[in-house]
PDB file of N, CA and C in Angstrom:
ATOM      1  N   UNK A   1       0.810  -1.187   0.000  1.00  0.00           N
ATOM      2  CA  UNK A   1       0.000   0.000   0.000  1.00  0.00           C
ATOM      3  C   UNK A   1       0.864   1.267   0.000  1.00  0.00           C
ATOM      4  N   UNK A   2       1.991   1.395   0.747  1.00  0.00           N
ATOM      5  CA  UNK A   2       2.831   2.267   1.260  1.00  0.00           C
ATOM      6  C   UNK A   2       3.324   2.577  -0.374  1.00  0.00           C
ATOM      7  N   UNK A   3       3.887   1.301  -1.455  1.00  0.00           N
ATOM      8  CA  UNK A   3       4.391   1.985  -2.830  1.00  0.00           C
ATOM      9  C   UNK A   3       3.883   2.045  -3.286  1.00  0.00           C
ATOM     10  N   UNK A   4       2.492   1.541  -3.569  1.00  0.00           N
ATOM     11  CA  UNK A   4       1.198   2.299  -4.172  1.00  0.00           C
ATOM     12  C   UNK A   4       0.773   4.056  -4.293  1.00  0.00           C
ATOM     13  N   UNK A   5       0.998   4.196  -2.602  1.00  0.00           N
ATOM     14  CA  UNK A   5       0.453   5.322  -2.727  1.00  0.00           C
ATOM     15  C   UNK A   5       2.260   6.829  -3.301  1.00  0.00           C
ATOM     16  N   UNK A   6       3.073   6.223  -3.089  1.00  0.00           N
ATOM     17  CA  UNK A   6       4.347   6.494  -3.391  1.00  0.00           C
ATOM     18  C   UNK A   6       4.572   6.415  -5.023  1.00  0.00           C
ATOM     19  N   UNK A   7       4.074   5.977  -5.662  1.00  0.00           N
ATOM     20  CA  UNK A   7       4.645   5.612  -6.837  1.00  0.00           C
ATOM     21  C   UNK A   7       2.855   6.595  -8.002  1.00  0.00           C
ATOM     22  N   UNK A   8       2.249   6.942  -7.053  1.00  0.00           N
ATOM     23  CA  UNK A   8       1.049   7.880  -7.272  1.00  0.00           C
ATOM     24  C   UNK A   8       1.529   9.241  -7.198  1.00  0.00           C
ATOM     25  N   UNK A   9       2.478   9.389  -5.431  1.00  0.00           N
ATOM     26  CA  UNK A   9       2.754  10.646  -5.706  1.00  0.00           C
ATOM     27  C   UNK A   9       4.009  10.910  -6.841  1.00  0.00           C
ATOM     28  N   UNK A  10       4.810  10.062  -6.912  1.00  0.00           N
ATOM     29  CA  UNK A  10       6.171  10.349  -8.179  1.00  0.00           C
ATOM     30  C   UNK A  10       5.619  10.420  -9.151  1.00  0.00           C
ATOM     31  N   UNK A  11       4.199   9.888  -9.642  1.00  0.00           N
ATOM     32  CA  UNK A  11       3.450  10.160 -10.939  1.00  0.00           C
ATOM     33  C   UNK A  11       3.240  11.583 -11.004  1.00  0.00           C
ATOM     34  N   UNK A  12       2.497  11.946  -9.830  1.00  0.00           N
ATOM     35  CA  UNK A  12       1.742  13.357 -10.329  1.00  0.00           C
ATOM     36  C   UNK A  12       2.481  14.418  -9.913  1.00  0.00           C
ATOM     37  N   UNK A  13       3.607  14.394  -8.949  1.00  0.00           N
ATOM     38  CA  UNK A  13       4.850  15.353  -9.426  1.00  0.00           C
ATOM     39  C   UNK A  13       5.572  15.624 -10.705  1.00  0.00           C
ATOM     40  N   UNK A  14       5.824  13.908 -11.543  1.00  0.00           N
ATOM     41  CA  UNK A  14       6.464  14.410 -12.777  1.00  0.00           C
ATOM     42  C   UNK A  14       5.283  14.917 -13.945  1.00  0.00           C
ATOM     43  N   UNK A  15       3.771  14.820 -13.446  1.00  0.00           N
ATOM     44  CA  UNK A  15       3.143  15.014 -14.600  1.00  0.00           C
ATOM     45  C   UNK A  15       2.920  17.072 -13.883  1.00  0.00           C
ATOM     46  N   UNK A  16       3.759  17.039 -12.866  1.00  0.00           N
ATOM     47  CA  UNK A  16       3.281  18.638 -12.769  1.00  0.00           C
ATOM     48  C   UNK A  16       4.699  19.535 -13.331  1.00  0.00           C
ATOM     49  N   UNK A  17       5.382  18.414 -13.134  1.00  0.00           N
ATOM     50  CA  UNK A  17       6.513  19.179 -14.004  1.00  0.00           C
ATOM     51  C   UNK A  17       6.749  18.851 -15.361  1.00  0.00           C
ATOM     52  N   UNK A  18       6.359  18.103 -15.703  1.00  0.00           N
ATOM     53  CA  UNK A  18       5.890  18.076 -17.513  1.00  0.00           C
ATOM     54  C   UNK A  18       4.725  19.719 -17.392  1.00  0.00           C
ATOM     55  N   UNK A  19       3.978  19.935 -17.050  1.00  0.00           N
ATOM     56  CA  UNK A  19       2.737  20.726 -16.986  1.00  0.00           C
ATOM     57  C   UNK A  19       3.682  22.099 -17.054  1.00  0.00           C
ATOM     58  N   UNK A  20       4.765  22.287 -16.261  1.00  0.00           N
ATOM     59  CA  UNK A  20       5.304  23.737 -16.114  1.00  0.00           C
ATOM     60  C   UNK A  20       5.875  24.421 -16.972  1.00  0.00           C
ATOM     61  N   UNK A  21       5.668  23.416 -18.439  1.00  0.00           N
ATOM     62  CA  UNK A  21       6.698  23.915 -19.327  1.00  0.00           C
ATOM     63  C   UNK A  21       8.257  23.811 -19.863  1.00  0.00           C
ATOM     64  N   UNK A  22       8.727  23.288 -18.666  1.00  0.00           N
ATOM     65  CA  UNK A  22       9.831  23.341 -18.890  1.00  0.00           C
ATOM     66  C   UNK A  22      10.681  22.180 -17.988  1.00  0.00           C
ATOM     67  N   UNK A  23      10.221  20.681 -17.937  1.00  0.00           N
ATOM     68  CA  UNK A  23      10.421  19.816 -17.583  1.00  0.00           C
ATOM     69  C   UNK A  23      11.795  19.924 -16.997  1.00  0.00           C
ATOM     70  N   UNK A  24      12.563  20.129 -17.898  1.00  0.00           N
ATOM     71  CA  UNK A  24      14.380  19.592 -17.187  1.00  0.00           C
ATOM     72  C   UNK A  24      14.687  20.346 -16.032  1.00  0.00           C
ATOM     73  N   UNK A  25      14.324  21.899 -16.270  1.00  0.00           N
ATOM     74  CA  UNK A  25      14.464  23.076 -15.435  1.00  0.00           C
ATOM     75  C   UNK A  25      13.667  22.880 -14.294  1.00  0.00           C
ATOM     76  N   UNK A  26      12.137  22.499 -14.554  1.00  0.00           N
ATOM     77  CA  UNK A  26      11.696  22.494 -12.812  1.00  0.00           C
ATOM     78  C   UNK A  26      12.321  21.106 -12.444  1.00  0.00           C
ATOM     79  N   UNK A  27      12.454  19.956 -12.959  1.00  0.00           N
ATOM     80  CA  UNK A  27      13.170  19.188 -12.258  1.00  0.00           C
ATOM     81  C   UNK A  27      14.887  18.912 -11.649  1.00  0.00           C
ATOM     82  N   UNK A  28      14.996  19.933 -12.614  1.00  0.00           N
ATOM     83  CA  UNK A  28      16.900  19.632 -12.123  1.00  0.00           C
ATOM     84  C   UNK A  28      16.663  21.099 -11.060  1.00  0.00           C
ATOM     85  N   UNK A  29      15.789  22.154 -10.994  1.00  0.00           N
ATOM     86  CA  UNK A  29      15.879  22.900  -9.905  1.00  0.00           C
ATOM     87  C   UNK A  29      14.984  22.361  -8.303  1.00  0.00           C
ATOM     88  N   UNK A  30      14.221  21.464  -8.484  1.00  0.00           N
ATOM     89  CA  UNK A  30      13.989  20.190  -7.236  1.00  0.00           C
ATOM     90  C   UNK A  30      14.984  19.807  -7.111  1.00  0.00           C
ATOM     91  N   UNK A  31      15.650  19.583  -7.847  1.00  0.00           N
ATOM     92  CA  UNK A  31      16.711  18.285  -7.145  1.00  0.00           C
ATOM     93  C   UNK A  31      17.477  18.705  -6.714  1.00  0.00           C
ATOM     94  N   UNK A  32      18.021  19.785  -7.017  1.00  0.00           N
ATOM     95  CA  UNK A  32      19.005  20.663  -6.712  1.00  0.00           C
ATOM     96  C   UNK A  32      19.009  21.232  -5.199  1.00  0.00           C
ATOM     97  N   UNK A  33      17.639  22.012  -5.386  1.00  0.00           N
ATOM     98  CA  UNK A  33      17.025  22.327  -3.478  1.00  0.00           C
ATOM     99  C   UNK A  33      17.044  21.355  -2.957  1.00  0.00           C
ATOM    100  N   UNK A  34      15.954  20.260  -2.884  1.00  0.00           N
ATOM    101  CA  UNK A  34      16.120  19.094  -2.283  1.00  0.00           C
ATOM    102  C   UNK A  34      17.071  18.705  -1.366  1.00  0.00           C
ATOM    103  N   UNK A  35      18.549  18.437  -2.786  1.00  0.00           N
ATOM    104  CA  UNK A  35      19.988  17.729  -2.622  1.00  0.00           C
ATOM    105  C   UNK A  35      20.629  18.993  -1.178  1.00  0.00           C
ATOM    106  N   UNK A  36      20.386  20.296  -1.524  1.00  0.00           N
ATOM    107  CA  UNK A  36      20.798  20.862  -0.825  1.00  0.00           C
ATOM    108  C   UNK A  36      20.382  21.250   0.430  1.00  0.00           C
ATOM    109  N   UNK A  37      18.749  20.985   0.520  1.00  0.00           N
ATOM    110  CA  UNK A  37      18.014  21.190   1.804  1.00  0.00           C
ATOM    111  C   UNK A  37      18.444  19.764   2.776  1.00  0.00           C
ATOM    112  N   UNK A  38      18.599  18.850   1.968  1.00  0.00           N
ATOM    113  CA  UNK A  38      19.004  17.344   2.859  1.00  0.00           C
ATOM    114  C   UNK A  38      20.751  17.947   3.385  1.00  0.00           C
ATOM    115  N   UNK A  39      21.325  18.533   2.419  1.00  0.00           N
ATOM    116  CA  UNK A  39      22.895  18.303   2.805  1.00  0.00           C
ATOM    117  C   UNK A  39      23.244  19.597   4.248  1.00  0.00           C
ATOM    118  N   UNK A  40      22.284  20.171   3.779  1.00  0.00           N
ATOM    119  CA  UNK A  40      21.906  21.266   4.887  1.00  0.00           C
ATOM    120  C   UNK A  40      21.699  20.613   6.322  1.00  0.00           C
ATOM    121  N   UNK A  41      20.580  19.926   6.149  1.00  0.00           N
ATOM    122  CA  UNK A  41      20.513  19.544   7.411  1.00  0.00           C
ATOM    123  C   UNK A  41      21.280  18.611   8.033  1.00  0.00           C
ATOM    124  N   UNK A  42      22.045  17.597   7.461  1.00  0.00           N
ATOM    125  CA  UNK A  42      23.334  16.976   7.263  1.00  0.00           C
ATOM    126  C   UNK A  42      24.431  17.624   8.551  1.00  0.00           C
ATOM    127  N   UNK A  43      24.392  18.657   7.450  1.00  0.00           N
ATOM    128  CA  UNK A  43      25.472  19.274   7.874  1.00  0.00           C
ATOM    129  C   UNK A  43      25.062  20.142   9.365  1.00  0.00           C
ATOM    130  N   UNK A  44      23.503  20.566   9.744  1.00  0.00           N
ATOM    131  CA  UNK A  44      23.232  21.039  11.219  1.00  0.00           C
ATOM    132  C   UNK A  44      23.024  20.185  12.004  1.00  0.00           C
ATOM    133  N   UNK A  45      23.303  18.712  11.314  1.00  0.00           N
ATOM    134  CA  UNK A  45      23.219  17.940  12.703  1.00  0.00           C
ATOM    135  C   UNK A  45      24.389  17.504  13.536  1.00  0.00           C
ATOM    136  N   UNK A  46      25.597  18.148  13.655  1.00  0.00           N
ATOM    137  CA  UNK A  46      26.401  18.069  14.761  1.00  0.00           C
ATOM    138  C   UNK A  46      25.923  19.313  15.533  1.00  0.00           C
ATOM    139  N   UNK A  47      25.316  20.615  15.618  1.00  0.00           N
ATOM    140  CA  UNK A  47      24.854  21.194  16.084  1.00  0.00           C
ATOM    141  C   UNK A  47      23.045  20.842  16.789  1.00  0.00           C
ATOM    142  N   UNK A  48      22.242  20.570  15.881  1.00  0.00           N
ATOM    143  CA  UNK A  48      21.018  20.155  16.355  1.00  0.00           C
ATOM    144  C   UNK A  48      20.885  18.849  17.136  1.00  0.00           C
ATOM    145  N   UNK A  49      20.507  18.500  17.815  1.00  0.00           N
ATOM    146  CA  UNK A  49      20.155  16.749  17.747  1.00  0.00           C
ATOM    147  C   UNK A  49      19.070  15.789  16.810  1.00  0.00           C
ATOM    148  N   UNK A  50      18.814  16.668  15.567  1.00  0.00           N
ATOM    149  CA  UNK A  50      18.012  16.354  14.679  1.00  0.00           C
ATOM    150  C   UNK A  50      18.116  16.041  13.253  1.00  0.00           C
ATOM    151  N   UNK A  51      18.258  15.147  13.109  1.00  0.00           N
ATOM    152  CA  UNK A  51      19.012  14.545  11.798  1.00  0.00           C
ATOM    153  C   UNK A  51      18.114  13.365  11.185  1.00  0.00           C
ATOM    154  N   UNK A  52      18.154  13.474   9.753  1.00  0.00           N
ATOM    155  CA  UNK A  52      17.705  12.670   8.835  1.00  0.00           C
ATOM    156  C   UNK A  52      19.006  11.959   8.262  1.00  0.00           C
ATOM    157  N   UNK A  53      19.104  10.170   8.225  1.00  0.00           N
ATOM    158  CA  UNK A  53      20.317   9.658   7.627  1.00  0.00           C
ATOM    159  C   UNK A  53      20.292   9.688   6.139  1.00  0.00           C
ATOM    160  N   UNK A  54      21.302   9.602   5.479  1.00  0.00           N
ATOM    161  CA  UNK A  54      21.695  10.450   4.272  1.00  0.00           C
ATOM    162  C   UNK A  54      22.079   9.176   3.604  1.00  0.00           C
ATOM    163  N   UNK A  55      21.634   8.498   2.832  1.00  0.00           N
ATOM    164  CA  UNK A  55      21.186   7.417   2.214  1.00  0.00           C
ATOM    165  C   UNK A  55      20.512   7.583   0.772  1.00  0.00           C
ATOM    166  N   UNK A  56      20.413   6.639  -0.099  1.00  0.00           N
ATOM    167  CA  UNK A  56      19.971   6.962  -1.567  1.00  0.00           C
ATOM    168  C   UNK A  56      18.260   7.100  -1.185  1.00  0.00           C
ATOM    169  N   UNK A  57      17.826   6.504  -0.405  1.00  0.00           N
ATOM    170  CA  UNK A  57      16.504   6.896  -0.274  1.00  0.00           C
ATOM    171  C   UNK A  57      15.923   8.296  -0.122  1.00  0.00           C
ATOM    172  N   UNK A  58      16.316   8.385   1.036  1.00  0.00           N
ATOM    173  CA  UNK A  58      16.369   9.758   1.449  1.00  0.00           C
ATOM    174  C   UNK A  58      16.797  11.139   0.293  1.00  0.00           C
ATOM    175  N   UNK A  59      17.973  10.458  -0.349  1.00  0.00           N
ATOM    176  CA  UNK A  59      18.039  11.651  -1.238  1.00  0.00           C
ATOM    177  C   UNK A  59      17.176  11.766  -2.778  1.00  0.00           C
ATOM    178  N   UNK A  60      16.755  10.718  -2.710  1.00  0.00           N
ATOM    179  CA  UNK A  60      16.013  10.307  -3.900  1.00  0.00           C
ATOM    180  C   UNK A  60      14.487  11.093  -3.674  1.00  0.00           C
ATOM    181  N   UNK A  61      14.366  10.835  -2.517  1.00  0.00           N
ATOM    182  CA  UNK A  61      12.413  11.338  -1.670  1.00  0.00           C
ATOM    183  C   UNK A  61      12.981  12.965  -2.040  1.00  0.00           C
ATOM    184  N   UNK A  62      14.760  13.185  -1.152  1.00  0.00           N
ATOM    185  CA  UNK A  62      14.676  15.194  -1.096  1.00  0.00           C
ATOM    186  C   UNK A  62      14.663  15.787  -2.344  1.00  0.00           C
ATOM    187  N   UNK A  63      15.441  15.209  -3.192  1.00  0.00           N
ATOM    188  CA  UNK A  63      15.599  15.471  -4.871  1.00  0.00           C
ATOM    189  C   UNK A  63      13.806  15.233  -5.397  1.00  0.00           C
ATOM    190  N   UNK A  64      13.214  14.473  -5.156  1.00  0.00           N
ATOM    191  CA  UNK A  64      11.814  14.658  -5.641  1.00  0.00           C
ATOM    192  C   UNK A  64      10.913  15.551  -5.516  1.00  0.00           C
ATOM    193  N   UNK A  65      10.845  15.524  -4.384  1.00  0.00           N
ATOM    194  CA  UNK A  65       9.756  16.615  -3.702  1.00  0.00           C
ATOM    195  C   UNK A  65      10.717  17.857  -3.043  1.00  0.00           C
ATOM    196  N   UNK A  66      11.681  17.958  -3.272  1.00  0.00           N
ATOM    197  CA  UNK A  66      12.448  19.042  -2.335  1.00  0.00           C
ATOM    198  C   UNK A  66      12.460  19.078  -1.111  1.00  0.00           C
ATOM    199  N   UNK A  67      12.537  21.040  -1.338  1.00  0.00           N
ATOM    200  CA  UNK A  67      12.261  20.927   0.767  1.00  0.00           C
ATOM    201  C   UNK A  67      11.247  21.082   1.452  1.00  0.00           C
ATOM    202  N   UNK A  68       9.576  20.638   0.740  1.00  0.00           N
ATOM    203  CA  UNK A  68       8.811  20.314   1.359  1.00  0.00           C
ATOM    204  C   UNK A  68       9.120  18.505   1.772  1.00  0.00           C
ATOM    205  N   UNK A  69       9.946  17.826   1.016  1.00  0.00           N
ATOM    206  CA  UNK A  69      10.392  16.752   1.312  1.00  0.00           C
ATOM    207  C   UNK A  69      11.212  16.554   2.523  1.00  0.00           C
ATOM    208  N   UNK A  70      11.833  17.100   2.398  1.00  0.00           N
ATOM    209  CA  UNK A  70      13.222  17.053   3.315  1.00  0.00           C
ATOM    210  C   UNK A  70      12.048  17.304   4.580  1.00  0.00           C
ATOM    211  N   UNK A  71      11.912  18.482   4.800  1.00  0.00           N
ATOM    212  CA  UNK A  71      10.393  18.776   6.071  1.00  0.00           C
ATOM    213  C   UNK A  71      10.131  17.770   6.810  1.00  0.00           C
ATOM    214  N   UNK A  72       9.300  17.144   5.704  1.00  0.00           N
ATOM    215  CA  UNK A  72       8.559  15.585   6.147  1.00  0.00           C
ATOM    216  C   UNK A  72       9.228  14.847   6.245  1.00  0.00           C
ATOM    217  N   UNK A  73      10.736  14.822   5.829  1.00  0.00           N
ATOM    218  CA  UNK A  73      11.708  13.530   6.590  1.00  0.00           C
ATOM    219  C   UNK A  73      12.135  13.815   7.898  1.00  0.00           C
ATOM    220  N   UNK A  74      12.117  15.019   7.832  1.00  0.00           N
ATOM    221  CA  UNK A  74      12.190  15.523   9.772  1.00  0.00           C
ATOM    222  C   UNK A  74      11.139  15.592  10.692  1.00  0.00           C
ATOM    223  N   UNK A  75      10.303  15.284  10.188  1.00  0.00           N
ATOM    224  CA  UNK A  75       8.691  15.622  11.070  1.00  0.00           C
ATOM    225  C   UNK A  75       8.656  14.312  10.835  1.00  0.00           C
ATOM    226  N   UNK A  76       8.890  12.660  10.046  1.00  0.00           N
ATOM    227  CA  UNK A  76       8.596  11.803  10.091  1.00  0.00           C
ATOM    228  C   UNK A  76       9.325  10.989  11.193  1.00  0.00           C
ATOM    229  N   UNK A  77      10.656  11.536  10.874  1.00  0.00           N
ATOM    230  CA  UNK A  77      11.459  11.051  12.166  1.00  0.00           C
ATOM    231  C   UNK A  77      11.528  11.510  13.256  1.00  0.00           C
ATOM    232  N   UNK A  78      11.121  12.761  13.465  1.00  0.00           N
ATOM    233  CA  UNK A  78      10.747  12.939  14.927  1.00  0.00           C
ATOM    234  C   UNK A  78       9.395  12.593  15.587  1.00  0.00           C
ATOM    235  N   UNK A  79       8.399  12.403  14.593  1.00  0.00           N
ATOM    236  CA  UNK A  79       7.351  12.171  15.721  1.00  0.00           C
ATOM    237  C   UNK A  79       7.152  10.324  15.380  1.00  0.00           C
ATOM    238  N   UNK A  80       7.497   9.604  14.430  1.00  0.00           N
ATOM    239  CA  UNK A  80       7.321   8.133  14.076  1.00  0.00           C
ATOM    240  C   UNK A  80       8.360   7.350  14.797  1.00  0.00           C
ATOM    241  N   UNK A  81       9.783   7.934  14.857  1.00  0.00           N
ATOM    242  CA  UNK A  81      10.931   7.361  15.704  1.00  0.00           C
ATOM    243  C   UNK A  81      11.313   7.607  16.503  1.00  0.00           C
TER     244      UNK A  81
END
């Protein structure tokens, strides 16, 4: 159920960036934030005690959805783990 509903949202993200016109550009500028909102927080977690592990998953979810992604990998792991 869990890649069901996962493989729904990677559908209708890439059909919103097909929609914007300019496919490569809104997607290589997700991935880009994303890559950098994950490496960000990466990098504040010897300061925070709040950290997301940095893994192909993880960067695959931040590169997709960005840093409303990245968000929800910190709000998933703090209130699920």
């Amino acid at each position: 159920m869990v890649y069901l509903v996962a493989g729904v949202l990677c559908v209708a993200i890439l059909i919103v960036f097909k929609k914007s016109g300019s496919f490569i550009k809104a997607f290589l500028s997700s991935a880009l934030g994303g890559a950098t909102a994950l490496c960000a927080v990466s990098a504040l977690s010897y300061f925070v005690p709040l950290s997301v592990g940095l893994n192909w998953y993880s960067l695959a979810f931040s590169c997709l959805f960005s840093v409303p992604g990245v968000i929800f990998l910190l709000l998933s792991k703090t209130f699920l783990f």
